[in-house]
C-alpha atoms as a PDB file:
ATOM      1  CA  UNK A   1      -4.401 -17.228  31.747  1.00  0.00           C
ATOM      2  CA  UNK A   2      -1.116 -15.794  31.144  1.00  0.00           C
ATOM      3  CA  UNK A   3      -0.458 -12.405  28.792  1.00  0.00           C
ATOM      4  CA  UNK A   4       2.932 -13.097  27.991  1.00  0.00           C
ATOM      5  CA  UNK A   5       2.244 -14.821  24.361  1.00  0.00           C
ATOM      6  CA  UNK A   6      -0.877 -12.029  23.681  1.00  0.00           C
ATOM      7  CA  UNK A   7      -0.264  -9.847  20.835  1.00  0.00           C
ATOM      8  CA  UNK A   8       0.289  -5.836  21.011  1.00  0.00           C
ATOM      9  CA  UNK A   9      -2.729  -4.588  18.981  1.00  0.00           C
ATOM     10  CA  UNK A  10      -0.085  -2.690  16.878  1.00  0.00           C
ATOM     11  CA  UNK A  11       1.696  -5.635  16.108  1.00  0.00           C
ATOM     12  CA  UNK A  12       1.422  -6.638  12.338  1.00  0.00           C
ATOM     13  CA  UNK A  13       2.567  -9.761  10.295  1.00  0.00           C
ATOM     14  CA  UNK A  14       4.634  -7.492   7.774  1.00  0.00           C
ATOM     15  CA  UNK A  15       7.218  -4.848   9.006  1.00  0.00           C
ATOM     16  CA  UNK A  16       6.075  -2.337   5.986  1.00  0.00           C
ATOM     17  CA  UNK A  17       2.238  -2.742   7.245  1.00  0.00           C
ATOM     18  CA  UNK A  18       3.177  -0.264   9.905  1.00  0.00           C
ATOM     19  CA  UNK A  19       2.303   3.620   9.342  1.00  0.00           C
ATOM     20  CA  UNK A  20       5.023   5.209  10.872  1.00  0.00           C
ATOM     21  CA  UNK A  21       4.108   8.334  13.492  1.00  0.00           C
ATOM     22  CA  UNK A  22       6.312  10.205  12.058  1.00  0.00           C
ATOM     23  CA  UNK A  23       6.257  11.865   8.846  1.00  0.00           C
ATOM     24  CA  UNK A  24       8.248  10.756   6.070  1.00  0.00           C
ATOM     25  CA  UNK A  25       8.969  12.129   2.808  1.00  0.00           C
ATOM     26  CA  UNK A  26       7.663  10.907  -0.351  1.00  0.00           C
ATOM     27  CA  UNK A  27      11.500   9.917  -1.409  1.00  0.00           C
ATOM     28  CA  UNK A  28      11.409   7.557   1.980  1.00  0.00           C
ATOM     29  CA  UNK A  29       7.865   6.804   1.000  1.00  0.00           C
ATOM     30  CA  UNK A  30       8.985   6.037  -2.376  1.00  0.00           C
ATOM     31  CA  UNK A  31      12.081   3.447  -1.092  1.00  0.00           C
ATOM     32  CA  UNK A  32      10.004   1.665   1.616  1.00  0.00           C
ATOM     33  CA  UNK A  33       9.208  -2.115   0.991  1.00  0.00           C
ATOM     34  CA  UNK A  34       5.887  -3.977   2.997  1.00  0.00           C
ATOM     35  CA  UNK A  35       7.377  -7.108   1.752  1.00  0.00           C
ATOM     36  CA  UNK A  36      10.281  -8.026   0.042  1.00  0.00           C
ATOM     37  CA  UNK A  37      10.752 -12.105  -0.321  1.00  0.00           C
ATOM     38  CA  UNK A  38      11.469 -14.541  -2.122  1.00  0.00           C
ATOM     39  CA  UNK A  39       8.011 -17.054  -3.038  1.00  0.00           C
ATOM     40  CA  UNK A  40       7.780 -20.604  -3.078  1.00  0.00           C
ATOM     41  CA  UNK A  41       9.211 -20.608  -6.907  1.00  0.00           C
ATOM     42  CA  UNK A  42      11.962 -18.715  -5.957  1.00  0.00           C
ATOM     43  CA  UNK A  43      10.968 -15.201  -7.836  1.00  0.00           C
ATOM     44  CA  UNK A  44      11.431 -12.193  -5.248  1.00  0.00           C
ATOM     45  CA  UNK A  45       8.343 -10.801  -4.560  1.00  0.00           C
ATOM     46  CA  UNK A  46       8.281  -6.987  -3.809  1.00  0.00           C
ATOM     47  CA  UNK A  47       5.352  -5.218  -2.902  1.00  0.00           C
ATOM     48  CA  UNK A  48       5.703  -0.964  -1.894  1.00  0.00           C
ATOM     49  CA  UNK A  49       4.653   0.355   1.425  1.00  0.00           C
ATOM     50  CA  UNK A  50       3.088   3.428  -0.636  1.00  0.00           C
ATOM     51  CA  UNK A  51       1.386   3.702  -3.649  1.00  0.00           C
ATOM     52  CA  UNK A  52       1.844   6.661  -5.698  1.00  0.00           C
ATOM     53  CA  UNK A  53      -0.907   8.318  -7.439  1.00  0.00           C
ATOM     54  CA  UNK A  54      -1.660  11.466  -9.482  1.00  0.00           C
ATOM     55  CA  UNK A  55      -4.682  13.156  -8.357  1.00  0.00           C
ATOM     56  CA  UNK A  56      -7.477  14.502 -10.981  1.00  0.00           C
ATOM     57  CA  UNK A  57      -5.360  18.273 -10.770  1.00  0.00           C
ATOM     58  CA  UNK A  58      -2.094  16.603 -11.420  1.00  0.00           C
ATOM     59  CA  UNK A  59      -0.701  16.481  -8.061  1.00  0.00           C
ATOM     60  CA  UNK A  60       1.233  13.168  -6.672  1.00  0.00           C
ATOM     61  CA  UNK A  61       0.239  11.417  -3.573  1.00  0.00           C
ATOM     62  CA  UNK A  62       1.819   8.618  -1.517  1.00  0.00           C
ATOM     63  CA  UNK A  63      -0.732   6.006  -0.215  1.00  0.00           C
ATOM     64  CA  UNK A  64      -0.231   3.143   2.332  1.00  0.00           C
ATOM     65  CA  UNK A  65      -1.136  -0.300   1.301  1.00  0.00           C
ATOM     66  CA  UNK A  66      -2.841  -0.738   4.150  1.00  0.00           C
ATOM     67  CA  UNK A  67      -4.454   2.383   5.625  1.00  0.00           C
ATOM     68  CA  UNK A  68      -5.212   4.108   1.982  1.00  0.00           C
ATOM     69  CA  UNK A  69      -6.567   0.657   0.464  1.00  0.00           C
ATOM     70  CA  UNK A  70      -9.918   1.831   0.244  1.00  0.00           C
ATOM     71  CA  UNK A  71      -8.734   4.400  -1.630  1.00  0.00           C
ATOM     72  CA  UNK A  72      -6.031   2.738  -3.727  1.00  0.00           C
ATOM     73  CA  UNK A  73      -8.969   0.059  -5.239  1.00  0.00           C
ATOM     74  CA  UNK A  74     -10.588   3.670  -6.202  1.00  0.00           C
ATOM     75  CA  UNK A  75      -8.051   4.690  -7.937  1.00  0.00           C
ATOM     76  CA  UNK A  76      -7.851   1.419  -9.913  1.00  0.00           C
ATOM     77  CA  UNK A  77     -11.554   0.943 -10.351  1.00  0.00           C
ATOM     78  CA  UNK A  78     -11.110   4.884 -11.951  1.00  0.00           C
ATOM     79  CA  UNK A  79      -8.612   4.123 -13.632  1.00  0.00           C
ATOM     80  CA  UNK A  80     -10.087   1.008 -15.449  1.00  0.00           C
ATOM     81  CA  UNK A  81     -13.430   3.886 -16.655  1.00  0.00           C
ATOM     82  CA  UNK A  82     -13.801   5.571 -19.805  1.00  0.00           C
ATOM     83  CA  UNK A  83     -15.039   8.889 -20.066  1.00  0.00           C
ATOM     84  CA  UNK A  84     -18.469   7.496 -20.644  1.00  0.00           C
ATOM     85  CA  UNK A  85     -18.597   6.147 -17.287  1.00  0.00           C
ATOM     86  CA  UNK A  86     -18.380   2.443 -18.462  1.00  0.00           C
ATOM     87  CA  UNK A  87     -15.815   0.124 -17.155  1.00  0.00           C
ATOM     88  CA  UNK A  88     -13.150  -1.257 -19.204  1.00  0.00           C
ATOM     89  CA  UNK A  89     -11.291  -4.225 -18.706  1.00  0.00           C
ATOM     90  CA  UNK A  90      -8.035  -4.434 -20.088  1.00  0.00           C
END
């Protein structure tokens, strides 16, 4: 069986799903798009490599869709708590 239509293991559907080796600063974080497109009713659809977030001390921190999603559905699930501890659904 031939190789030649087998995958790379980095390979990914979306350009922006990549982590880049390199580092990048939150400005490029900030400007990078995982996909940018229009959908079948014709509205573009954007969705942000990185996520910012502001940590619990104030700090900012970019977070890839991908690799920080774990951590991004934290952020969301806190965010969506009151200071009780009980969930609220807006």
């Amino acid at each position: 069986m031939s190789n030649q239509n087998k995958p790379e293991p980095t390979d990914v559907l979306n350009p922006g799903d990549k982590v880049p080796n390199q580092g990048l600063t939150d400005e490029e974080k900030s400007e990078r798009m995982a996909v940018e497109q229009p959908d079948l009713t014709g509205d573009r659809i954007e969705v942000p490599t990185y996520f910012e977030v502001e940590e619990p001390n104030g700090e900012t921190k970019q977070l890839h869709h991908v690799r920080d999603a774990e951590e991004i559905s934290e952020t969301i699930r806190q965010a969506r708590t009151d200071e009780e501890g009980n969930r609220t659904w807006r």
